[in-house]
PDB file of N, CA and C in Angstrom:
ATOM      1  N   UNK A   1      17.378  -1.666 -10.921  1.00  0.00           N
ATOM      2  CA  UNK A   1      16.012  -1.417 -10.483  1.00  0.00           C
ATOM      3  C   UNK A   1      15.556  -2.586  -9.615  1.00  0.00           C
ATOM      4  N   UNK A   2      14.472  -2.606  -8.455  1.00  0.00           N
ATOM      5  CA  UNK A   2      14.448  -3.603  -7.670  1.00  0.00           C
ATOM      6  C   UNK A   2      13.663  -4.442  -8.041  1.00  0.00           C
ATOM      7  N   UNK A   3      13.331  -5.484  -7.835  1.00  0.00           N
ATOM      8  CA  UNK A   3      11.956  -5.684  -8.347  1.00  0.00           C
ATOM      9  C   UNK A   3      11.009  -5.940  -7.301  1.00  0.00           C
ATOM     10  N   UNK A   4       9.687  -6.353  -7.986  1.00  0.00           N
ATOM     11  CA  UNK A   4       8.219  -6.319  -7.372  1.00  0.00           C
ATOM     12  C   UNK A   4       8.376  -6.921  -5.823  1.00  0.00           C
ATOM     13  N   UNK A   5       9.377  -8.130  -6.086  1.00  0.00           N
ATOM     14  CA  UNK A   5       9.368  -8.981  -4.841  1.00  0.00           C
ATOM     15  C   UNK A   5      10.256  -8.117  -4.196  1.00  0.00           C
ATOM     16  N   UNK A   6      11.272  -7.734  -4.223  1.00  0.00           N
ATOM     17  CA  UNK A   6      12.485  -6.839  -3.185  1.00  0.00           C
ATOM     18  C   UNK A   6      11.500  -5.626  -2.720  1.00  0.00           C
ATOM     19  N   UNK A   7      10.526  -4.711  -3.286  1.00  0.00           N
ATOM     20  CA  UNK A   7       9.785  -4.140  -2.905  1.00  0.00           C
ATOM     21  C   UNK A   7       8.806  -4.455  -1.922  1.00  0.00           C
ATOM     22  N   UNK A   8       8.262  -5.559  -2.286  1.00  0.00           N
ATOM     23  CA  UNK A   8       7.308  -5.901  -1.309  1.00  0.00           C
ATOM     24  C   UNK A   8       8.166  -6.623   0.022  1.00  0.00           C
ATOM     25  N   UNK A   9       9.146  -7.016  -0.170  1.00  0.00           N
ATOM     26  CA  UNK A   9       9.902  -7.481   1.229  1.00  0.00           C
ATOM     27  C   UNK A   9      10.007  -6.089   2.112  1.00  0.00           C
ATOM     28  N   UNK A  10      10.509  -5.456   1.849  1.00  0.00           N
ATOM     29  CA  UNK A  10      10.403  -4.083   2.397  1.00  0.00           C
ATOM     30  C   UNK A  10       9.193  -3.498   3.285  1.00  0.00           C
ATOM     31  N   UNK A  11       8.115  -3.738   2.053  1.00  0.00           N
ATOM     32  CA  UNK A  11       7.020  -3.435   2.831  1.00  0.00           C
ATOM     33  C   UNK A  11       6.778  -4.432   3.936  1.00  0.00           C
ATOM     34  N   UNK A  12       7.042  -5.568   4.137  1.00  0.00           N
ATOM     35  CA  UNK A  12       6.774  -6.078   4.707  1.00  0.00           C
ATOM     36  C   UNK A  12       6.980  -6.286   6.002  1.00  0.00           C
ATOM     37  N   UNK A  13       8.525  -6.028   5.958  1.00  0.00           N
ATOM     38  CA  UNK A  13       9.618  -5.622   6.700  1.00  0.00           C
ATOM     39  C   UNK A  13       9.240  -4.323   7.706  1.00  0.00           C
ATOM     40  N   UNK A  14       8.598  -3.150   7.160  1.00  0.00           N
ATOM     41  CA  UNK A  14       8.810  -1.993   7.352  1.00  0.00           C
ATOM     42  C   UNK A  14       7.453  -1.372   7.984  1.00  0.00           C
ATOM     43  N   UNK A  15       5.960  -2.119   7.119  1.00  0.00           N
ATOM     44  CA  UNK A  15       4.819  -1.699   7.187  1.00  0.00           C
ATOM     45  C   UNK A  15       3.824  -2.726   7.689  1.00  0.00           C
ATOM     46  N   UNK A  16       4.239  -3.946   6.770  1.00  0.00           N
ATOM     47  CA  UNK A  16       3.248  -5.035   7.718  1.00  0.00           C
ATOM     48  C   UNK A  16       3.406  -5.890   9.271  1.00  0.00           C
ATOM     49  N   UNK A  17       4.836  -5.444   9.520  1.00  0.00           N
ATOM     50  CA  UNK A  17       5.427  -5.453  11.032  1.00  0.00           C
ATOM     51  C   UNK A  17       4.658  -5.144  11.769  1.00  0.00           C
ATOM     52  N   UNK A  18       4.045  -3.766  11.413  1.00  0.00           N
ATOM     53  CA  UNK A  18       3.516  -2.417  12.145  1.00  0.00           C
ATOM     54  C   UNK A  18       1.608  -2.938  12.031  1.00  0.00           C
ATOM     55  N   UNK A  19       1.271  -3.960  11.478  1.00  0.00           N
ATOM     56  CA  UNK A  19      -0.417  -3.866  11.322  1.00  0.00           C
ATOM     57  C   UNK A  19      -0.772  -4.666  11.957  1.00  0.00           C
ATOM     58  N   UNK A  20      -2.240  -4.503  12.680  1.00  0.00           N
ATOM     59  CA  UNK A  20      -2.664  -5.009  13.802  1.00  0.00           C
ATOM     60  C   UNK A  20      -3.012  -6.453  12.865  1.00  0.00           C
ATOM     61  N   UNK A  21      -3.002  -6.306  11.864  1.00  0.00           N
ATOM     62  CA  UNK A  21      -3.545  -7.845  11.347  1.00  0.00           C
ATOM     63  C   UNK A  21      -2.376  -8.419  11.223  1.00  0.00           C
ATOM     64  N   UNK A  22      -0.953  -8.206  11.155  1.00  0.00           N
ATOM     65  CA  UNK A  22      -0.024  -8.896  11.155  1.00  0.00           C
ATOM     66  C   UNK A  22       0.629  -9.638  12.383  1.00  0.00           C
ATOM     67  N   UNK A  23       1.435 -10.810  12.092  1.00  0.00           N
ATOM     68  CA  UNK A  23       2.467 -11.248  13.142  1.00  0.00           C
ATOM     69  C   UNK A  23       3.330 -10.942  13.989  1.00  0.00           C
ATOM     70  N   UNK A  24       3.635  -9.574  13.602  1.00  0.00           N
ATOM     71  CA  UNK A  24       5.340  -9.042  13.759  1.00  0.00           C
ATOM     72  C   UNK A  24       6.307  -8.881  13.687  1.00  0.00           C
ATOM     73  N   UNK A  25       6.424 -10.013  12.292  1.00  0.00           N
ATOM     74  CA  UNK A  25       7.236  -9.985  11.695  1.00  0.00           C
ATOM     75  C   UNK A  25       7.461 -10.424  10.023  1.00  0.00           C
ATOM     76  N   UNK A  26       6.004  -9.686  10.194  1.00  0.00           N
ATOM     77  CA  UNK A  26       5.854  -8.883   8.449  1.00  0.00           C
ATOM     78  C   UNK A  26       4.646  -9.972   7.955  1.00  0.00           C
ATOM     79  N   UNK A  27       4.567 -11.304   8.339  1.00  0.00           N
ATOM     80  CA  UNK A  27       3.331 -12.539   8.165  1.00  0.00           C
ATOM     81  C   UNK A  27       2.022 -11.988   8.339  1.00  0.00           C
ATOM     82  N   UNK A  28       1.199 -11.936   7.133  1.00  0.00           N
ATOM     83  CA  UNK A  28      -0.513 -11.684   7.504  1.00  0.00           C
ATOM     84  C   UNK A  28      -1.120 -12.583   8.462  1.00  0.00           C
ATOM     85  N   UNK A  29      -2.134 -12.474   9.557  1.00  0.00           N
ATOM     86  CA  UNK A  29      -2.826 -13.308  10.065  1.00  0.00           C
ATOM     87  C   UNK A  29      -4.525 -13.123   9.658  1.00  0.00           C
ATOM     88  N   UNK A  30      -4.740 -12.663   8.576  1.00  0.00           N
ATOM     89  CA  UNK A  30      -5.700 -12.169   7.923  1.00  0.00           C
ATOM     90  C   UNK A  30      -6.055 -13.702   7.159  1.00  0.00           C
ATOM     91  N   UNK A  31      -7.506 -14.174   7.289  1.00  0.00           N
ATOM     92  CA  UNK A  31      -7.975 -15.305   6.761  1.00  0.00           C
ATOM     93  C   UNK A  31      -9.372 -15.247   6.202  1.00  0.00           C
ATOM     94  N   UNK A  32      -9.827 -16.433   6.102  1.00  0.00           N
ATOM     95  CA  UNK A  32     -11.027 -16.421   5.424  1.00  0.00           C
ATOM     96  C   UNK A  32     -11.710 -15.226   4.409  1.00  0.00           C
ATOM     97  N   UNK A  33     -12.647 -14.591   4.046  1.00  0.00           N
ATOM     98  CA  UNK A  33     -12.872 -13.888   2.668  1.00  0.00           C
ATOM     99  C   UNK A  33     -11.892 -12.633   3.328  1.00  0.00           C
ATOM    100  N   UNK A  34     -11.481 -12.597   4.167  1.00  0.00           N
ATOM    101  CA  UNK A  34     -10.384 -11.233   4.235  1.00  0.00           C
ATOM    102  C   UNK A  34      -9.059 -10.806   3.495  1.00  0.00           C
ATOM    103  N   UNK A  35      -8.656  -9.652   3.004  1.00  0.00           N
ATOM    104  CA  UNK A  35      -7.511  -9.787   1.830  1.00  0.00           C
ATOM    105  C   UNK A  35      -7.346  -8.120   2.353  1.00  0.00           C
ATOM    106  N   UNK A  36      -5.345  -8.348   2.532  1.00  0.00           N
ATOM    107  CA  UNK A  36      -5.078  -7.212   2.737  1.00  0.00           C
ATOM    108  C   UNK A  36      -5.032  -6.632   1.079  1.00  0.00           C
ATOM    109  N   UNK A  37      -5.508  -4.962   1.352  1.00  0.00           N
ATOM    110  CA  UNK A  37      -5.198  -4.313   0.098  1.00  0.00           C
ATOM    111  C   UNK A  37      -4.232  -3.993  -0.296  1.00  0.00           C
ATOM    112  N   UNK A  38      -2.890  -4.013   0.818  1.00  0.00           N
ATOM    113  CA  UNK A  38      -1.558  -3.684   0.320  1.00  0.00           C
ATOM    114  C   UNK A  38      -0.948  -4.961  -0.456  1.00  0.00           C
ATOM    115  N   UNK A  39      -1.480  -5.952  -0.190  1.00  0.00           N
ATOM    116  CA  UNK A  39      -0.981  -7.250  -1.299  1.00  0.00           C
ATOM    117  C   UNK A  39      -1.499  -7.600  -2.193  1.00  0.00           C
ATOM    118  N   UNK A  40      -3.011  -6.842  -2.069  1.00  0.00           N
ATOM    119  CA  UNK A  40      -4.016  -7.070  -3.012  1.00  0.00           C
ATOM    120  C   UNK A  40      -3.864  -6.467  -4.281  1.00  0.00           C
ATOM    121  N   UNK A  41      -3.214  -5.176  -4.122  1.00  0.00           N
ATOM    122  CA  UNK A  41      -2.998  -4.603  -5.231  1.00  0.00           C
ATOM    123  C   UNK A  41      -1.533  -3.876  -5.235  1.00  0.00           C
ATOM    124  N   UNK A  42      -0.566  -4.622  -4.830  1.00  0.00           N
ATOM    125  CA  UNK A  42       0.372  -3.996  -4.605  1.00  0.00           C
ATOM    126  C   UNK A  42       1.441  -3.640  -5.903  1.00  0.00           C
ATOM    127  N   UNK A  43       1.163  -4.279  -7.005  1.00  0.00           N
ATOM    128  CA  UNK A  43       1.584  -4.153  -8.376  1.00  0.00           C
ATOM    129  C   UNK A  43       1.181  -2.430  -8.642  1.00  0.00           C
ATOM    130  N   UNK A  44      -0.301  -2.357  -8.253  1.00  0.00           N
ATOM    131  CA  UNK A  44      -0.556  -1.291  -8.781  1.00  0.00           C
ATOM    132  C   UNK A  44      -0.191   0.191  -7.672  1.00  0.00           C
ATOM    133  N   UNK A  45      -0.064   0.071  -6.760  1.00  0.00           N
ATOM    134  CA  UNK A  45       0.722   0.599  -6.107  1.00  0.00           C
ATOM    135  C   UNK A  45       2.402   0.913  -6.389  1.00  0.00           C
ATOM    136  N   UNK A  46       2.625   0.035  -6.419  1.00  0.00           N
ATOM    137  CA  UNK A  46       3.972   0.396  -7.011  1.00  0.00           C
ATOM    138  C   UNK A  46       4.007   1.033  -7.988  1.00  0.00           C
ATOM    139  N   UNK A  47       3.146   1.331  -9.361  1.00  0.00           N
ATOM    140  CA  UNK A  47       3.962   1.682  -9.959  1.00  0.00           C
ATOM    141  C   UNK A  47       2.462   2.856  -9.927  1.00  0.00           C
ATOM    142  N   UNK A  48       2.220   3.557  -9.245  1.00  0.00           N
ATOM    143  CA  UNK A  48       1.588   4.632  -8.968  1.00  0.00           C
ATOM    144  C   UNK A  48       2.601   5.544  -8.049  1.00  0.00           C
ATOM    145  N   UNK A  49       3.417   5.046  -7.460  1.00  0.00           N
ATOM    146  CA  UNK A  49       4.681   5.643  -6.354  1.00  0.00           C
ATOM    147  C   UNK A  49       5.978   5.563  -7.052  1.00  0.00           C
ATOM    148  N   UNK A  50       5.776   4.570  -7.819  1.00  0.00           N
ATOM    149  CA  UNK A  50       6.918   4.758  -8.988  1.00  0.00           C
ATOM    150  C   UNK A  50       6.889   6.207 -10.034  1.00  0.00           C
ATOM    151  N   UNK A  51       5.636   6.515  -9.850  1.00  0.00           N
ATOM    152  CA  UNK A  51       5.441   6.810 -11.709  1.00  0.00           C
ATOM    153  C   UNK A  51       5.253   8.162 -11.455  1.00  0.00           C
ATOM    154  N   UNK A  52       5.685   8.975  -9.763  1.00  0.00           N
ATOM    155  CA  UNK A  52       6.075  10.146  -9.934  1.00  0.00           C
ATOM    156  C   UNK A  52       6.930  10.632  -8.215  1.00  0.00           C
ATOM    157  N   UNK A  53       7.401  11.632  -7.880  1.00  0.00           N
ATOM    158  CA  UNK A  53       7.908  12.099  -6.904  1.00  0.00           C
ATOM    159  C   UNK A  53       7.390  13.165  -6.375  1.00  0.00           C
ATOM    160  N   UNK A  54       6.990  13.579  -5.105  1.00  0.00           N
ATOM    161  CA  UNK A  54       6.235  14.914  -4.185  1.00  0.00           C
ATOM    162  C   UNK A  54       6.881  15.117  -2.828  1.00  0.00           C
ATOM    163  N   UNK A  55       6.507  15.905  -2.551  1.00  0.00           N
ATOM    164  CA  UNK A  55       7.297  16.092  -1.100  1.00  0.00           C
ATOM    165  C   UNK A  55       5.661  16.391  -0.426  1.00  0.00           C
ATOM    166  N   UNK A  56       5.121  15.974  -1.225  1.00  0.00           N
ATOM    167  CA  UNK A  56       3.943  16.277  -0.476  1.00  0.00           C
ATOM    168  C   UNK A  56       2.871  14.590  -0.593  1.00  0.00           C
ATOM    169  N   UNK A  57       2.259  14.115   0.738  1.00  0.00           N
ATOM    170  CA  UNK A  57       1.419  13.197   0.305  1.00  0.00           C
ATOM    171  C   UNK A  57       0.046  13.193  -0.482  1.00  0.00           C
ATOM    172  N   UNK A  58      -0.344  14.448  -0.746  1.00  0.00           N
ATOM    173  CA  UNK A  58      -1.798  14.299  -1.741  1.00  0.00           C
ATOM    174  C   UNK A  58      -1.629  14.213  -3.546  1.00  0.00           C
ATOM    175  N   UNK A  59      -0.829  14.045  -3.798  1.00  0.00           N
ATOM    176  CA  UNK A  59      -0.559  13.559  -5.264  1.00  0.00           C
ATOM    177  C   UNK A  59      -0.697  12.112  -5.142  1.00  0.00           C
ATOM    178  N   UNK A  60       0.214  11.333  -4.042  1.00  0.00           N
ATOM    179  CA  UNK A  60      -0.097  10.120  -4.242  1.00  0.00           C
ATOM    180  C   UNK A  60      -1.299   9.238  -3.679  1.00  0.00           C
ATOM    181  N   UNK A  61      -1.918  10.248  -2.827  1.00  0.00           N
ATOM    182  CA  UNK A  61      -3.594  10.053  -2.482  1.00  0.00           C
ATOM    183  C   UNK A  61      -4.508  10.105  -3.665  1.00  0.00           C
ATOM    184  N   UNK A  62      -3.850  11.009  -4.175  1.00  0.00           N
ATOM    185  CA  UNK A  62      -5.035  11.346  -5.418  1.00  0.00           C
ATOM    186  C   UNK A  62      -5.341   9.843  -6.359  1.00  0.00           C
ATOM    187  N   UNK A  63      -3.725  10.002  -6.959  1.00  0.00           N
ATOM    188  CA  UNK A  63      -3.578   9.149  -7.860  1.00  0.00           C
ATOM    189  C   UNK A  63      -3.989   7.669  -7.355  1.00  0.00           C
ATOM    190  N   UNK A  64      -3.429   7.173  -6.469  1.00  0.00           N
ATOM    191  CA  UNK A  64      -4.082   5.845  -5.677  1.00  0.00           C
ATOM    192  C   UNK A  64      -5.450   5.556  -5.646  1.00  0.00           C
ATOM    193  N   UNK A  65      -6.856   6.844  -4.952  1.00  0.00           N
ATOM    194  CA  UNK A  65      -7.604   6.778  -5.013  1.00  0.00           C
ATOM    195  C   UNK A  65      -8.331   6.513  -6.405  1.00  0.00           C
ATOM    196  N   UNK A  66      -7.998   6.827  -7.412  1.00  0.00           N
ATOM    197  CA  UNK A  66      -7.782   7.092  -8.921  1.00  0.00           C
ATOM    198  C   UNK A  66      -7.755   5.726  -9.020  1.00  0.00           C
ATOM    199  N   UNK A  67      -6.797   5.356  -9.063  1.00  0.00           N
ATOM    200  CA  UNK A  67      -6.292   3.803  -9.835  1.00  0.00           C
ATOM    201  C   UNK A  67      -6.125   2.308  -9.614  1.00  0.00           C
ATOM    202  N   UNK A  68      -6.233   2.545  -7.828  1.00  0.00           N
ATOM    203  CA  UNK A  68      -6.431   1.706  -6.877  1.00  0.00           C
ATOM    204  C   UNK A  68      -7.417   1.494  -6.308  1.00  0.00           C
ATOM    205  N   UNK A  69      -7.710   2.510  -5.388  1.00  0.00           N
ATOM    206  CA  UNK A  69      -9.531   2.341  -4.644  1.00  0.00           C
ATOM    207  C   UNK A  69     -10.204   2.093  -5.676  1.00  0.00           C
ATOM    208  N   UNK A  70     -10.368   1.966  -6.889  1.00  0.00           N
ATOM    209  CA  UNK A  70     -11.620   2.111  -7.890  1.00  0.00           C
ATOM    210  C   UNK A  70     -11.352   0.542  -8.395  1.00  0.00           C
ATOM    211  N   UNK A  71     -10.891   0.111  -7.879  1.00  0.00           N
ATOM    212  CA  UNK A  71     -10.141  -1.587  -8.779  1.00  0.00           C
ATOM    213  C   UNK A  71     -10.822  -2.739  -7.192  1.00  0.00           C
ATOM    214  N   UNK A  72     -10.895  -1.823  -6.377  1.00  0.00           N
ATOM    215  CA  UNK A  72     -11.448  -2.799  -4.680  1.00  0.00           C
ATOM    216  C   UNK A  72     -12.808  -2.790  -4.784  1.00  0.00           C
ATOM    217  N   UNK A  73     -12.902  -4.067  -4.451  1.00  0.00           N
ATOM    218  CA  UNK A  73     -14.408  -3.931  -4.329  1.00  0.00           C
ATOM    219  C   UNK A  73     -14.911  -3.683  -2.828  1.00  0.00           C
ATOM    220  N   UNK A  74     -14.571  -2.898  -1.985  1.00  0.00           N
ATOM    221  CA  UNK A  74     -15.186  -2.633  -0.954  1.00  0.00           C
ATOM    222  C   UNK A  74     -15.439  -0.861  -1.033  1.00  0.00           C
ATOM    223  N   UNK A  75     -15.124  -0.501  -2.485  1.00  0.00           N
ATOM    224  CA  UNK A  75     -15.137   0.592  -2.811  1.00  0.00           C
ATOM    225  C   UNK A  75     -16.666   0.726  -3.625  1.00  0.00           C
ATOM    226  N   UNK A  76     -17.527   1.695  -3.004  1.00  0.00           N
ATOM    227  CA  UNK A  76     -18.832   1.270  -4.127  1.00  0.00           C
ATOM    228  C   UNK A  76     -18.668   2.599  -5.411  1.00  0.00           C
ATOM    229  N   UNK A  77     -19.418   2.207  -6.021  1.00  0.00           N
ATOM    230  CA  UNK A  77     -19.209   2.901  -7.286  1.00  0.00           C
ATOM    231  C   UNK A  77     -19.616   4.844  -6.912  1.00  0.00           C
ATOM    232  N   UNK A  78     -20.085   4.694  -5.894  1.00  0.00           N
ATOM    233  CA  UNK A  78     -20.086   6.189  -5.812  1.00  0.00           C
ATOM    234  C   UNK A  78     -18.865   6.964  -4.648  1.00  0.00           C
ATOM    235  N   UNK A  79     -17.661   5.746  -4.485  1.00  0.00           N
ATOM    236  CA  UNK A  79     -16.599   6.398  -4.043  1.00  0.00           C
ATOM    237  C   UNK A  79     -16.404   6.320  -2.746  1.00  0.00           C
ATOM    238  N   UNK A  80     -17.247   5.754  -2.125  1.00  0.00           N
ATOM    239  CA  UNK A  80     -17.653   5.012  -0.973  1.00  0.00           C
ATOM    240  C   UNK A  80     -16.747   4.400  -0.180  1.00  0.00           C
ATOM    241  N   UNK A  81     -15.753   4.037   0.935  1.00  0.00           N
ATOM    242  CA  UNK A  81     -15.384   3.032   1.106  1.00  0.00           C
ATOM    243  C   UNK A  81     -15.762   2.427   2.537  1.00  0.00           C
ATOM    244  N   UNK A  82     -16.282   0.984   2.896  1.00  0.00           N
ATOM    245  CA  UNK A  82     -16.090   0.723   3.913  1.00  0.00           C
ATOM    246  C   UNK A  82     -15.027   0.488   4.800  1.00  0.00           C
ATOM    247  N   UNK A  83     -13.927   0.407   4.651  1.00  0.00           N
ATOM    248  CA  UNK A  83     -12.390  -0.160   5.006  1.00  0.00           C
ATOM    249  C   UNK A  83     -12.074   1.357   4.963  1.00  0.00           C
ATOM    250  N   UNK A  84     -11.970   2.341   4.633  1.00  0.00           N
ATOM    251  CA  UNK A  84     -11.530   4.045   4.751  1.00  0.00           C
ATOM    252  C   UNK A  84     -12.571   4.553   5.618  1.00  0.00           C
ATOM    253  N   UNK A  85     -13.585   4.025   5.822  1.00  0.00           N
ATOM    254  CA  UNK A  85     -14.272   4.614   6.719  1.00  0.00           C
ATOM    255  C   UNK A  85     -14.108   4.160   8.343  1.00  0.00           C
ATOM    256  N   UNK A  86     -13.893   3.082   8.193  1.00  0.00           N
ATOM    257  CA  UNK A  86     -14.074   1.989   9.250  1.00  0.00           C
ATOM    258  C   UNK A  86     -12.353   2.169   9.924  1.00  0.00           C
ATOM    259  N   UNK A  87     -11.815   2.858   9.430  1.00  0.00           N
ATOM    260  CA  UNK A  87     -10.586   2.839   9.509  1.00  0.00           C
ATOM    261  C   UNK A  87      -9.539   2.006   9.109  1.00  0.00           C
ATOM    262  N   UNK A  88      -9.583   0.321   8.890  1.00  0.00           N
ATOM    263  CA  UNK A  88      -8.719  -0.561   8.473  1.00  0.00           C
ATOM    264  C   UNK A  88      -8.441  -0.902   7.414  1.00  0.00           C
ATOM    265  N   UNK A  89      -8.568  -0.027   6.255  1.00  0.00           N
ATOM    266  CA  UNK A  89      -7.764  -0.007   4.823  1.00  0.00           C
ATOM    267  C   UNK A  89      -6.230   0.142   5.050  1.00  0.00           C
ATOM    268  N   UNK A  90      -5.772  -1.349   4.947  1.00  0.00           N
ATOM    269  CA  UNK A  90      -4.017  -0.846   5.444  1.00  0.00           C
ATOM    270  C   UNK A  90      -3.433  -0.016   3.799  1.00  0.00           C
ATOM    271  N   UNK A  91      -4.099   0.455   3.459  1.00  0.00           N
ATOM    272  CA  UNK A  91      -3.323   1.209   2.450  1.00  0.00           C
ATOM    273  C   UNK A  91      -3.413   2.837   2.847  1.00  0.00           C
ATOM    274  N   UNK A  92      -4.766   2.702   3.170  1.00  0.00           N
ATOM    275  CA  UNK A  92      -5.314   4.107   3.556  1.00  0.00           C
ATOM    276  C   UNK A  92      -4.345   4.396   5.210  1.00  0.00           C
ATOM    277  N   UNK A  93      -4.263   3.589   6.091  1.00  0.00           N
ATOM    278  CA  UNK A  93      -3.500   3.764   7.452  1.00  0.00           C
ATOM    279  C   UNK A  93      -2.273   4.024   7.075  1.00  0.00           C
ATOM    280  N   UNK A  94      -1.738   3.401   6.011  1.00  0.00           N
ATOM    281  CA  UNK A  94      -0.225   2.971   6.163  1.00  0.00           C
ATOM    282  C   UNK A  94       0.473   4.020   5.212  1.00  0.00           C
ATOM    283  N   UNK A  95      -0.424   4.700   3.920  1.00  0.00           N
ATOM    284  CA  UNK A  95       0.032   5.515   3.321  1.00  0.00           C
ATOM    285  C   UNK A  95       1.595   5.855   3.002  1.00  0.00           C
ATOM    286  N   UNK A  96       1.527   7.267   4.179  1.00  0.00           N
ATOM    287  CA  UNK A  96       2.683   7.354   4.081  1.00  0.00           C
ATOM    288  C   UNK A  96       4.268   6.972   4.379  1.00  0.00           C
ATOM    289  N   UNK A  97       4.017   5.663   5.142  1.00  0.00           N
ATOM    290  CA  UNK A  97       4.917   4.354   5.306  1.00  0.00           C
ATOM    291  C   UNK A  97       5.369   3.708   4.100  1.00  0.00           C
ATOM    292  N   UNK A  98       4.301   3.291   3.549  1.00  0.00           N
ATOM    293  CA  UNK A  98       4.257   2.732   2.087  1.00  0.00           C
ATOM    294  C   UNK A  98       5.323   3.616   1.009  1.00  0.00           C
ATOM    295  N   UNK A  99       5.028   4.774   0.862  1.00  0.00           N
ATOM    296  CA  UNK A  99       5.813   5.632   0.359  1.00  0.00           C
ATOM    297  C   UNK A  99       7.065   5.945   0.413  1.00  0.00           C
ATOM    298  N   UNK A 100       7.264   6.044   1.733  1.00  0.00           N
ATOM    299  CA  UNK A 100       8.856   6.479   2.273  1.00  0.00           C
ATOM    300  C   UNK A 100       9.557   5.127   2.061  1.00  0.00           C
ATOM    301  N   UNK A 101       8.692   3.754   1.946  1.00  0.00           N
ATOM    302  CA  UNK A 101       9.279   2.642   2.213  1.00  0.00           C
ATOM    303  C   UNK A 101      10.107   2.343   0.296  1.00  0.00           C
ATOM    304  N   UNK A 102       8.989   2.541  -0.743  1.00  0.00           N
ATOM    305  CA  UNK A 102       9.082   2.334  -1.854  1.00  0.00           C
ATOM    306  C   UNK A 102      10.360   3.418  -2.038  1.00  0.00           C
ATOM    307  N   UNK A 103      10.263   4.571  -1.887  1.00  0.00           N
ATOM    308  CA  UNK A 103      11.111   5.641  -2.342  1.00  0.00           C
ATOM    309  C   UNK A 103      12.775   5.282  -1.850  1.00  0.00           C
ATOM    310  N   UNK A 104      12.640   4.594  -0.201  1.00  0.00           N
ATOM    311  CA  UNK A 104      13.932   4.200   0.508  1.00  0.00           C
ATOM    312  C   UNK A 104      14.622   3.066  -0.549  1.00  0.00           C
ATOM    313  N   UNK A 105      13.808   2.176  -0.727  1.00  0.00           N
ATOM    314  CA  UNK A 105      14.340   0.802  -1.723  1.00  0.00           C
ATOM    315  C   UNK A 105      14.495   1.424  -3.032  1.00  0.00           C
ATOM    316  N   UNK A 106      13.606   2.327  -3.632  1.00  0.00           N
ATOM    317  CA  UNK A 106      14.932   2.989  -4.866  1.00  0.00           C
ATOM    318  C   UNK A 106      16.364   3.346  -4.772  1.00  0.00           C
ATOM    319  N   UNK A 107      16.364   4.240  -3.350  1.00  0.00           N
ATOM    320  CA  UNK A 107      17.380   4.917  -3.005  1.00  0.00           C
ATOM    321  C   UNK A 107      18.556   3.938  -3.098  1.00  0.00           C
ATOM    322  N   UNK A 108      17.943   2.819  -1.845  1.00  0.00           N
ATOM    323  CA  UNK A 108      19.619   1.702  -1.802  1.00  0.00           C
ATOM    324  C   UNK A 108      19.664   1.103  -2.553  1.00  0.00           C
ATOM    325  N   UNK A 109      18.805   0.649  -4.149  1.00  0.00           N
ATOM    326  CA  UNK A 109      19.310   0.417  -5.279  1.00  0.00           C
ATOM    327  C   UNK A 109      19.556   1.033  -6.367  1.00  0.00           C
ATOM    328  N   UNK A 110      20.365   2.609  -5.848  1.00  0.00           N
ATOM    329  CA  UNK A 110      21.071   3.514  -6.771  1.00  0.00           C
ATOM    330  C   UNK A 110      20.129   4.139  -7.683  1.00  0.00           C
ATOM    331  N   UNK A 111      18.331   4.416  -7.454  1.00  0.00           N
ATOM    332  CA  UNK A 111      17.655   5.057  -8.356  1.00  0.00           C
ATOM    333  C   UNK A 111      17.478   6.114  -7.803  1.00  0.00           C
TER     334      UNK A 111
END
């Protein structure tokens, strides 16, 4: 099984390459009170993409929104988000990257 860190290299590798707040080669350039949500909560991500399989992406929308958005505080209590609205929730952009990325790193470690 991989662990937390071999996972998140991946993402990093794969998804934070790809974000306008990144370097290009996977490094945040995100500072002061700013915090990406894919590192922010990426424990809990994982094992929300761990903890089932779809061929479809709204199970793991659901569940994320569920267990993740509700843990951010840019999320207000009535479900609100500024960063999903505004467009730059790299969890919400990156979704289904995130997914294919977690599911690929099971794959090449034989799960």
């Amino acid at each position: 099984m991989p662990t937390e860190e071999q996972y998140w290299q991946a993402i990093q590798r794969h998804v934070c390459s790809r974000c306008d707040d990144g370097d290009g080669t996977g490094g945040c350039t995100l500072n002061g009170g700013s915090r990406c949500s894919l590192r922010t909560y990426f424990p809990e991500i994982l094992q929300v993409v761990n903890s089932m399989y779809s061929h479809s992406l709204a199970p793991y929308e659901e569940l994320l929104r569920n267990r993740v958005c509700g843990l951010c505080f840019h999320q207000s209590s009535s479900g609100e988000c500024t960063l999903r609205t505004e467009g730059t929730c790299a969890l919400d952009h990156f979704l289904p990257l995130v997914v294919q990325v977690i599911e690929e790193t099971q794959v090449h470690h034989g799960i």
